[in-house]
Protein backbone atom coordinates (compact mmCIF):
# COMPACT_ATOMS: atom_id res chain seq x y z
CA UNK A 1 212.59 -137.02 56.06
CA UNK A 2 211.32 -138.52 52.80
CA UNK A 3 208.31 -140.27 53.79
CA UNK A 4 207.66 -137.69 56.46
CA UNK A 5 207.34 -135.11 53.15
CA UNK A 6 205.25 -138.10 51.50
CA UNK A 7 202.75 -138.06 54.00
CA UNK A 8 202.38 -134.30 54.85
CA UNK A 9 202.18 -134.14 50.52
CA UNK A 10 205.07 -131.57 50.87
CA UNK A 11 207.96 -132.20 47.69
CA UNK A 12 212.01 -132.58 49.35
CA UNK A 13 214.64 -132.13 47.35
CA UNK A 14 218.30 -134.06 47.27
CA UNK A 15 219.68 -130.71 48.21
CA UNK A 16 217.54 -130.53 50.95
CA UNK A 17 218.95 -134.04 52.52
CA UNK A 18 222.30 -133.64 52.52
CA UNK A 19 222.36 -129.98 54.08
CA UNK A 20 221.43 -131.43 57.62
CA UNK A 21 225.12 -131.10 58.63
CA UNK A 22 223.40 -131.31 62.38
CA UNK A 23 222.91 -135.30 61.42
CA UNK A 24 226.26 -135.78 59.93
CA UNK A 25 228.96 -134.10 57.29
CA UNK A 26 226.81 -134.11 53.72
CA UNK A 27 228.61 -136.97 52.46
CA UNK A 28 226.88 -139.36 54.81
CA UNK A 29 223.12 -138.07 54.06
CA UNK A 30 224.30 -138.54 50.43
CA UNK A 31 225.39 -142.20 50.72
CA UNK A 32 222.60 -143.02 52.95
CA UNK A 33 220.56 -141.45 50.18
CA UNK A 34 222.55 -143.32 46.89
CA UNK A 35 221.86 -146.49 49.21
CA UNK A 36 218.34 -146.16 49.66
CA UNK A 37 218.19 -145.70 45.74
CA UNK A 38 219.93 -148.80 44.83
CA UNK A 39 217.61 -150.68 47.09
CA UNK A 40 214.93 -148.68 45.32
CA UNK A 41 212.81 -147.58 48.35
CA UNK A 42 213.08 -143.76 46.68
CA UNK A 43 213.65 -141.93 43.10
CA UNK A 44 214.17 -139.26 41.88
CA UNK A 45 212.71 -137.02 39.49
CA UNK A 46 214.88 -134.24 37.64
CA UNK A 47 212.94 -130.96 36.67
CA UNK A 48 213.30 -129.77 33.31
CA UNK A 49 212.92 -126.12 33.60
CA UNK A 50 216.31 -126.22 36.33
CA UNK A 51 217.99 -129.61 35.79
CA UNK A 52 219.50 -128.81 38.80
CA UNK A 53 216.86 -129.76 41.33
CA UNK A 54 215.88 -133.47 41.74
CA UNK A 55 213.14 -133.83 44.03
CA UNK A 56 213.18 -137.24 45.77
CA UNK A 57 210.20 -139.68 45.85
CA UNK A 58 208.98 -142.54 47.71
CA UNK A 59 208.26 -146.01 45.72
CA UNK A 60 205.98 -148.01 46.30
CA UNK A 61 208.66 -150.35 47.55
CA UNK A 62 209.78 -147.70 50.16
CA UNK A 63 205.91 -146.70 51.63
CA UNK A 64 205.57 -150.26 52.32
CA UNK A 65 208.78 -150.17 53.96
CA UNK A 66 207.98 -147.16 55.87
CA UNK A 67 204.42 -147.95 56.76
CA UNK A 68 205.76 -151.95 58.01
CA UNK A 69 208.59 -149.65 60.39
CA UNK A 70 205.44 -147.68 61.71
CA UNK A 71 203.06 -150.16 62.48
CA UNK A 72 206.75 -152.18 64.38
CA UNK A 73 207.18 -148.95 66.18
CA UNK A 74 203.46 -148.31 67.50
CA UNK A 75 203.35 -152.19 68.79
């Protein structure tokens, strides 16, 4: 969902990923999420005027990642 929001230039929040209760209960979108953190493929950045929206980016670390998982896909 991340890099899909990368690419179409759209922001997505941490909110936003862990309300997809069709995927799984919100605690597994959040540890997914934490994980992918730690391994810094995304960050996040925390909005000053509500502190309680953090809108999650891709690093650089995680658009290689997700552009190497593309190019494996369309082969």
């Amino acid at each position: 969902m991340v890099a899909k929001a990368y690419f179409a230039k759209t922001q997505i929040f941490v909110g936003d990923l862990v309300r997809h209760e069709e995927i799984a209960s919100p605690a597994t979108p959040h540890a997914s999420f934490n994980s992918l953190v730690n391994k810094k493929l995304l960050a996040t950045k925390c909005y000053i005027d509500d502190g309680r929206l953090k809108e999650v980016l891709l690093t650089k670390a995680g658009l290689v990642y997700f552009k190497n998982l593309e190019e494996a896909l369309l082969e």
